[in-house]
PDB file of N, CA and C in Angstrom:
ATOM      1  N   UNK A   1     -13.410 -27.250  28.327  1.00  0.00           N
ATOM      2  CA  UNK A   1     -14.437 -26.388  28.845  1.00  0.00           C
ATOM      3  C   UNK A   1     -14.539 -25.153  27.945  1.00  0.00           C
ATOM      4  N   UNK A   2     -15.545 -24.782  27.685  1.00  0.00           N
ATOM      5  CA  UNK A   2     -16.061 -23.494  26.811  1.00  0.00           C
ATOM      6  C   UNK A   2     -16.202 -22.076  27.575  1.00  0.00           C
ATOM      7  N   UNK A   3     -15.879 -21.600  26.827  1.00  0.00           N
ATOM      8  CA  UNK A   3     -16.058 -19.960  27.961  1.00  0.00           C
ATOM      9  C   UNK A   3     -17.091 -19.195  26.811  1.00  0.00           C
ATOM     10  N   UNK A   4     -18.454 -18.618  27.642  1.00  0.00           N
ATOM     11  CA  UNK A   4     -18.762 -17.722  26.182  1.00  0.00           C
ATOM     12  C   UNK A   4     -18.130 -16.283  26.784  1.00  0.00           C
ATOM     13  N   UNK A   5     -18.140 -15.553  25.734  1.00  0.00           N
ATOM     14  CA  UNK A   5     -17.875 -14.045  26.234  1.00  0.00           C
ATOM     15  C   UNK A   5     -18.963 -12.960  25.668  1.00  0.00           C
ATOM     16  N   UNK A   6     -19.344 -12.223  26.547  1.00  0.00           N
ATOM     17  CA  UNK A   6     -20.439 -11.328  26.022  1.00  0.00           C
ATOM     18  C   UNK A   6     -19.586  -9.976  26.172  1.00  0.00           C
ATOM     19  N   UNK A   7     -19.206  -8.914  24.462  1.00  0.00           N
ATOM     20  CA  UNK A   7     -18.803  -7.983  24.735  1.00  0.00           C
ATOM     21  C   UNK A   7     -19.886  -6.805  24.275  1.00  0.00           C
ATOM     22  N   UNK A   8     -20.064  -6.028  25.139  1.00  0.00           N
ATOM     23  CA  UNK A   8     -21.001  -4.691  24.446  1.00  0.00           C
ATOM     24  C   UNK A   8     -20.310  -3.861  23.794  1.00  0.00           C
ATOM     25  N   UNK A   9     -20.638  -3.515  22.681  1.00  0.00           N
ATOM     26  CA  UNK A   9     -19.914  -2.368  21.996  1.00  0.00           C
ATOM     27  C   UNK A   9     -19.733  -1.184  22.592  1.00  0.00           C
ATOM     28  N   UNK A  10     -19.380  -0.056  23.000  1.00  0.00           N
ATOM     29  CA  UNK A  10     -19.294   1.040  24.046  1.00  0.00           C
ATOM     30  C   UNK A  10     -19.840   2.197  22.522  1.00  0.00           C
ATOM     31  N   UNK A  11     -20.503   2.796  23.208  1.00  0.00           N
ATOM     32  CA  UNK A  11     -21.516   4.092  22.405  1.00  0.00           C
ATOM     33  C   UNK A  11     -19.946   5.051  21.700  1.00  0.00           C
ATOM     34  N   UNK A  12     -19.858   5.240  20.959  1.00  0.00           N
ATOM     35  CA  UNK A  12     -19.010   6.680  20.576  1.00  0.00           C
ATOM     36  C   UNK A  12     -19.448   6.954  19.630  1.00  0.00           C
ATOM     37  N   UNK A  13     -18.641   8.602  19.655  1.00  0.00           N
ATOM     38  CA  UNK A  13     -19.110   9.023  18.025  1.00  0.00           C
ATOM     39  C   UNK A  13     -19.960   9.991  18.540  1.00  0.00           C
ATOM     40  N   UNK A  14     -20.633  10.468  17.617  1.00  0.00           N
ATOM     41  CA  UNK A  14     -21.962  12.013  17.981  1.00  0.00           C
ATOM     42  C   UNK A  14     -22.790  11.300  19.026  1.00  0.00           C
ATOM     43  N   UNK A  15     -23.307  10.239  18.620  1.00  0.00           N
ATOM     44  CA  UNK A  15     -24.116   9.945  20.148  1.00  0.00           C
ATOM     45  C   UNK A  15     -23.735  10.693  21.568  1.00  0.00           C
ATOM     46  N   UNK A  16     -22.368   9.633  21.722  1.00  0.00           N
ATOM     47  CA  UNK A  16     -21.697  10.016  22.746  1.00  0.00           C
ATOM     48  C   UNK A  16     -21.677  11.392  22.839  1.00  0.00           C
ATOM     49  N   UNK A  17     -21.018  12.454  22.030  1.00  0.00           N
ATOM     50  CA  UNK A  17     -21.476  13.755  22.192  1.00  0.00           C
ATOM     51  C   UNK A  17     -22.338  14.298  22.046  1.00  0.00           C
ATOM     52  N   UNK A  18     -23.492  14.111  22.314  1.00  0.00           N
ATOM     53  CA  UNK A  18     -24.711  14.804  22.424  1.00  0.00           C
ATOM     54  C   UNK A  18     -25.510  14.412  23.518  1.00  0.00           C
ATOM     55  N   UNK A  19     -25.036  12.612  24.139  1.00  0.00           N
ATOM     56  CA  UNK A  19     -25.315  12.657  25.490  1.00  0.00           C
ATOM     57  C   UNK A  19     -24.279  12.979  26.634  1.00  0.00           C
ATOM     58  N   UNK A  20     -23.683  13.352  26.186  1.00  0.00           N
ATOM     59  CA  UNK A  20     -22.240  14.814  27.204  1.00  0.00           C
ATOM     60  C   UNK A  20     -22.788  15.877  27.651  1.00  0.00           C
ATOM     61  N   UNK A  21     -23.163  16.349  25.963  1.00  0.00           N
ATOM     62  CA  UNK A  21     -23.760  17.863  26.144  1.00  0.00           C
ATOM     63  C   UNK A  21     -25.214  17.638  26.679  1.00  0.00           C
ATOM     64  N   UNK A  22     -25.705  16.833  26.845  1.00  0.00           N
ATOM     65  CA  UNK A  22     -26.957  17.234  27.448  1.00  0.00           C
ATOM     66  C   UNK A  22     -26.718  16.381  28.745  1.00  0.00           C
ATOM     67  N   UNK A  23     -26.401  16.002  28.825  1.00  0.00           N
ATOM     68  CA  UNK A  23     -25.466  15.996  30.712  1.00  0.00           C
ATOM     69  C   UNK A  23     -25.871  17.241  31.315  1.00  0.00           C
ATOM     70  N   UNK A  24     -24.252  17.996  30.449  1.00  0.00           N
ATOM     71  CA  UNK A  24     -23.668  19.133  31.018  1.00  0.00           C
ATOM     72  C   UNK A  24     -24.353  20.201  30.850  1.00  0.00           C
ATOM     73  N   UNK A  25     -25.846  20.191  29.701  1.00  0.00           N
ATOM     74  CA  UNK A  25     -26.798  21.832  30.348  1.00  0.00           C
ATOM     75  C   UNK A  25     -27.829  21.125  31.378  1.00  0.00           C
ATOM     76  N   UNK A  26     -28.194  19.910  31.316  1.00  0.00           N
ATOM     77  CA  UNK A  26     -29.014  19.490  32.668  1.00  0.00           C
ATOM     78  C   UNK A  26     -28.447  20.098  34.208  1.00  0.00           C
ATOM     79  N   UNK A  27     -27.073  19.443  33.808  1.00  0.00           N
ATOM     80  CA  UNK A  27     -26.164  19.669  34.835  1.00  0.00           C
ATOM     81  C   UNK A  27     -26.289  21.646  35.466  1.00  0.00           C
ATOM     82  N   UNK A  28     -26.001  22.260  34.518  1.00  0.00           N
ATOM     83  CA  UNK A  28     -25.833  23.516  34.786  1.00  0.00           C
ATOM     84  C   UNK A  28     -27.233  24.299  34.880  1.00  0.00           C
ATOM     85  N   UNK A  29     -28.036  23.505  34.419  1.00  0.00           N
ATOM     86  CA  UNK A  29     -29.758  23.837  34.682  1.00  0.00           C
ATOM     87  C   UNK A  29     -29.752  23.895  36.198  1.00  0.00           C
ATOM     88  N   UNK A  30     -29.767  22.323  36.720  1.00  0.00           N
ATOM     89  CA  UNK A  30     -30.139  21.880  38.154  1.00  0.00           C
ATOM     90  C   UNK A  30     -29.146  22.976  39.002  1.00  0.00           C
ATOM     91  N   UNK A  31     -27.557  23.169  38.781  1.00  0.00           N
ATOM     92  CA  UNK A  31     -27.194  24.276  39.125  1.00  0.00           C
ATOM     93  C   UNK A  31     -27.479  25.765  39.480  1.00  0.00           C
ATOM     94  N   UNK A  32     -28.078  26.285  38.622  1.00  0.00           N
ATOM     95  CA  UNK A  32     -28.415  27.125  38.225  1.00  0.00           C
ATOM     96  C   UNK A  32     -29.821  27.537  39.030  1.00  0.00           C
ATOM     97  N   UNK A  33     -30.781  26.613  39.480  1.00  0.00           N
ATOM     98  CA  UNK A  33     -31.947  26.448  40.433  1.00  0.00           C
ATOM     99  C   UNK A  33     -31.568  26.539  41.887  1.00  0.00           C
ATOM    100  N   UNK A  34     -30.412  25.898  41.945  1.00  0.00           N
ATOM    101  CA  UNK A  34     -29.882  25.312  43.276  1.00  0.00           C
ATOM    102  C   UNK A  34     -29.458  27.394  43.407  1.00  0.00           C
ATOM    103  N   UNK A  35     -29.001  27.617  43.435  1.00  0.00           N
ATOM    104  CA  UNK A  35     -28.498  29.049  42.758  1.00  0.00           C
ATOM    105  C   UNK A  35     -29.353  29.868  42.914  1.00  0.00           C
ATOM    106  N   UNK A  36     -30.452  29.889  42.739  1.00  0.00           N
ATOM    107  CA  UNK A  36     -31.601  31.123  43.057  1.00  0.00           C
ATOM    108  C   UNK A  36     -32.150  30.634  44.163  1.00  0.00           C
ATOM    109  N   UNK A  37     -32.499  29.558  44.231  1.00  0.00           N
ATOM    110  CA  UNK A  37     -33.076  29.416  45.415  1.00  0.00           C
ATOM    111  C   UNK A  37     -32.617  29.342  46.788  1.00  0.00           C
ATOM    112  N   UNK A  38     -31.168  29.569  46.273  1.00  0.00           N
ATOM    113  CA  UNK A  38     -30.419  29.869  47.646  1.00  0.00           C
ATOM    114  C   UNK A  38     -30.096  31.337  47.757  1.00  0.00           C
ATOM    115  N   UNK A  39     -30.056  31.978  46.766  1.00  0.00           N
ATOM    116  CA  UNK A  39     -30.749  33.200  46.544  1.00  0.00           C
ATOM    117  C   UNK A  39     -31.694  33.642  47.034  1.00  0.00           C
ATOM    118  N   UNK A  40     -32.646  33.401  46.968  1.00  0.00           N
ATOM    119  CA  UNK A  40     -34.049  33.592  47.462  1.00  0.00           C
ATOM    120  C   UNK A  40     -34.225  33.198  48.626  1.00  0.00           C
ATOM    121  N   UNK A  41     -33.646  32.253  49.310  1.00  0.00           N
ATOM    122  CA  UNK A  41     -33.702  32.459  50.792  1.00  0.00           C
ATOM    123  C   UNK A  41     -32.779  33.392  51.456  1.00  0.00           C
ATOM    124  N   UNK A  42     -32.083  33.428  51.376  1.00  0.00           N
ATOM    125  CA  UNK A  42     -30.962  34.255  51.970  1.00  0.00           C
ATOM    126  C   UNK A  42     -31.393  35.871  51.440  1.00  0.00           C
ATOM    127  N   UNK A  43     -31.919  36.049  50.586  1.00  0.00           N
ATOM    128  CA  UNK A  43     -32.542  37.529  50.987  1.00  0.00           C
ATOM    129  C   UNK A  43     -34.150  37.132  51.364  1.00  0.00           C
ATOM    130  N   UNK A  44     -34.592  36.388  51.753  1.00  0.00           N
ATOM    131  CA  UNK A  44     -35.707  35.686  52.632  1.00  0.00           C
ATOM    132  C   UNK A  44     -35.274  36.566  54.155  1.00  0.00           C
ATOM    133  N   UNK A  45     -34.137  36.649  54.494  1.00  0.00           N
ATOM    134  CA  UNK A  45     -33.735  36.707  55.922  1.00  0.00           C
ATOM    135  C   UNK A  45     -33.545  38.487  56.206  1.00  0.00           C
ATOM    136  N   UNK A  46     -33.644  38.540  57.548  1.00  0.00           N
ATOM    137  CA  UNK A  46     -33.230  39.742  57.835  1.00  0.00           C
ATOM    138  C   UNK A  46     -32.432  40.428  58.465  1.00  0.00           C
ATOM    139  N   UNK A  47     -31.556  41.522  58.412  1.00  0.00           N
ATOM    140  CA  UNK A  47     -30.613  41.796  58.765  1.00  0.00           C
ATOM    141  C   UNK A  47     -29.493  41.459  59.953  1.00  0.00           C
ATOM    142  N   UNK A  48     -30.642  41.391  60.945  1.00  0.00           N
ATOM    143  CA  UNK A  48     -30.003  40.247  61.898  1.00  0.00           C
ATOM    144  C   UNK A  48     -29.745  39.102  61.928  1.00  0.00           C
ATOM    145  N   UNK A  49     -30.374  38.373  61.329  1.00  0.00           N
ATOM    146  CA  UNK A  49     -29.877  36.774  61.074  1.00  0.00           C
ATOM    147  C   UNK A  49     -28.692  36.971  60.091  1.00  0.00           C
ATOM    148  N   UNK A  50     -28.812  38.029  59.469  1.00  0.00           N
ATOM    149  CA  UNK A  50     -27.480  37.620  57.915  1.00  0.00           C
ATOM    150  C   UNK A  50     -26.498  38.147  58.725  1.00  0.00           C
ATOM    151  N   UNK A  51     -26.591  39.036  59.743  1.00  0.00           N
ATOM    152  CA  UNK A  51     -25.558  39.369  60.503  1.00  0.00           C
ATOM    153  C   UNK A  51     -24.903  38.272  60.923  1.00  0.00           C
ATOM    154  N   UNK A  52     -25.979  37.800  61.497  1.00  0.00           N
ATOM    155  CA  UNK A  52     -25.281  36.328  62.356  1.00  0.00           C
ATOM    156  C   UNK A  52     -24.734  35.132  61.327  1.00  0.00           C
ATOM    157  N   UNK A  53     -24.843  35.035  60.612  1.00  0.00           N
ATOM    158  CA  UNK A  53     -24.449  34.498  59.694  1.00  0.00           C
ATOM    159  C   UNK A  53     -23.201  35.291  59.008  1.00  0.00           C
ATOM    160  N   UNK A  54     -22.690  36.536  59.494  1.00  0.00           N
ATOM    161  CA  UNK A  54     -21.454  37.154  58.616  1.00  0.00           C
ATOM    162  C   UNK A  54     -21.831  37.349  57.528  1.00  0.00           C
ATOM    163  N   UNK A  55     -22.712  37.770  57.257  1.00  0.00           N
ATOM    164  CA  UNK A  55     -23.504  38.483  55.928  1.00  0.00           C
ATOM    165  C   UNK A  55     -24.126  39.427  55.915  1.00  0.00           C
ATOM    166  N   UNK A  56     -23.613  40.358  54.419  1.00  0.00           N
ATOM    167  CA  UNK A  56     -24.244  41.653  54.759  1.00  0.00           C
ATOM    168  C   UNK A  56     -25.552  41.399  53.138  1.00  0.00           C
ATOM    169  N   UNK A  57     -26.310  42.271  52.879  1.00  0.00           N
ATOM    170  CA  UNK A  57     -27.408  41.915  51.905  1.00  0.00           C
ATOM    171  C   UNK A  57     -26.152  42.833  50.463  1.00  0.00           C
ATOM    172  N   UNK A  58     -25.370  43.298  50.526  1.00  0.00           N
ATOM    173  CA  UNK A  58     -24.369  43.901  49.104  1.00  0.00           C
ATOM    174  C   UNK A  58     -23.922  41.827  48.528  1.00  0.00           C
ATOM    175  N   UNK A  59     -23.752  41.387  49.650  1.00  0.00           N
ATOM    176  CA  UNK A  59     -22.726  40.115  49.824  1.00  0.00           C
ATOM    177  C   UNK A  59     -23.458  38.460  49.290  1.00  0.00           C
ATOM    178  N   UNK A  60     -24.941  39.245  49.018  1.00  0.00           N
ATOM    179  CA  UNK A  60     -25.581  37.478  48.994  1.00  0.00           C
ATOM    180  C   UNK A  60     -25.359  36.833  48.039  1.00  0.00           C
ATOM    181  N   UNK A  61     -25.263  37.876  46.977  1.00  0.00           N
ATOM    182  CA  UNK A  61     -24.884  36.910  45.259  1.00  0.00           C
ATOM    183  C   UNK A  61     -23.621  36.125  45.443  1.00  0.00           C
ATOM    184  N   UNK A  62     -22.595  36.804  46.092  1.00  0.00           N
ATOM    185  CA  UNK A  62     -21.309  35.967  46.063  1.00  0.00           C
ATOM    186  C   UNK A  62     -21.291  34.847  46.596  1.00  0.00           C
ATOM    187  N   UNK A  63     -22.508  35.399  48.039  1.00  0.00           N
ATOM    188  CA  UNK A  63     -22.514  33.911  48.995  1.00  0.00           C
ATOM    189  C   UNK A  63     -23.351  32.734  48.152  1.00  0.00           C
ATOM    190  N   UNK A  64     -24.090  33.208  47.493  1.00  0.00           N
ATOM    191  CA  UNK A  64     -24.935  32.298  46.891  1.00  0.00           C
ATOM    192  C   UNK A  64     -23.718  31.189  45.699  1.00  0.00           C
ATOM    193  N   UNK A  65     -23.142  31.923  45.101  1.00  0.00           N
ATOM    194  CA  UNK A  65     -22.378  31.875  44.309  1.00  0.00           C
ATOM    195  C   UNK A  65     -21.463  30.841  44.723  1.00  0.00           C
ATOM    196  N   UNK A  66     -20.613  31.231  45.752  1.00  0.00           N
ATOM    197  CA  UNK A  66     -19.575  30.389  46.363  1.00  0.00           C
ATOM    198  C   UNK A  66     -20.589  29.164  47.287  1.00  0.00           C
ATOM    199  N   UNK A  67     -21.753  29.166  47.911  1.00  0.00           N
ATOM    200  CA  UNK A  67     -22.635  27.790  48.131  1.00  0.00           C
ATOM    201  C   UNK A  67     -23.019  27.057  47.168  1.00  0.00           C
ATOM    202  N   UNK A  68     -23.130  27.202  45.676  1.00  0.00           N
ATOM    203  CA  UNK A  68     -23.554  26.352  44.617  1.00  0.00           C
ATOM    204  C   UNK A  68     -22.311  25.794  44.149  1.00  0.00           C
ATOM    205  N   UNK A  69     -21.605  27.051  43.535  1.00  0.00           N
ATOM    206  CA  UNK A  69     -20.273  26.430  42.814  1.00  0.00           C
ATOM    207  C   UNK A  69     -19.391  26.704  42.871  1.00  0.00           C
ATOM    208  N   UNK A  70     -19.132  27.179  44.590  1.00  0.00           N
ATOM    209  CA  UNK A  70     -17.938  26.803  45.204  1.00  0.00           C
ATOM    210  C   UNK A  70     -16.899  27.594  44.816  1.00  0.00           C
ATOM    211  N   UNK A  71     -17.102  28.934  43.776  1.00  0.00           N
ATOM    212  CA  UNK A  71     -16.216  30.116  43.430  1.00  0.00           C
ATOM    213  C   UNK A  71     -16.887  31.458  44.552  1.00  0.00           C
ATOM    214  N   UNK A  72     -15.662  32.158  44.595  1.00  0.00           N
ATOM    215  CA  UNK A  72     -15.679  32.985  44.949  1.00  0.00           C
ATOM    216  C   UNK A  72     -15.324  34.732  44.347  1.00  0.00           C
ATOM    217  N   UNK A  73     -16.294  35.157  44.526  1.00  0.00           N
ATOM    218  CA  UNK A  73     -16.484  36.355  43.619  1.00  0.00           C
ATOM    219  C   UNK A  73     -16.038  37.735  43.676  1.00  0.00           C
TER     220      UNK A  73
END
C-alpha cells in the first residue's frame, strides 16, 4: 500500500517578520480605538452615574486604561 504525503513548507524568514509586525500594530491600532472609545463614553456620563460606578472624572484615563489593557495606572 502507498501512502502519499503532502508537506507545506512553513513561511520563515522576513516574511514571517513582517507578518508579526503587522499583526502587532493592527493589534495595538484596534487597541488603541477600543481605548478612546471607552474613553469617550465614560466621560459621556455624569457625575452621578460615575459615582455609581466608583468613579471619579480625575480617574477615567486609568479606568479606561485598566478596561482595554488590563494595567493599572
Amino acid at each position: 500500500m502507498t501512502f502519499a504525503n503532502y508537506t507545506r513548507a512553513t513561511e520563515t524568514g522576513l516574511g514571517l517578520e513582517i507578518s508579526a509586525a503587522l499583526h502587532h500594530l493592527m493589534q495595538r491600532f484596534s487597541d488603541y480605538r477600543i481605548y478612546r472609545a471607552t474613553l469617550n463614553e465614560l466621560q459621556k456620563l455624569d457625575d452621578r452615574s460615575l459615582a455609581d460606578l466608583g468613579l471619579h472624572r480625575s480617574g477615567l484615563r486609568s479606568a479606561a486604561l485598566e478596561a482595554v489593557y488590563g494595567i493599572q495606572n
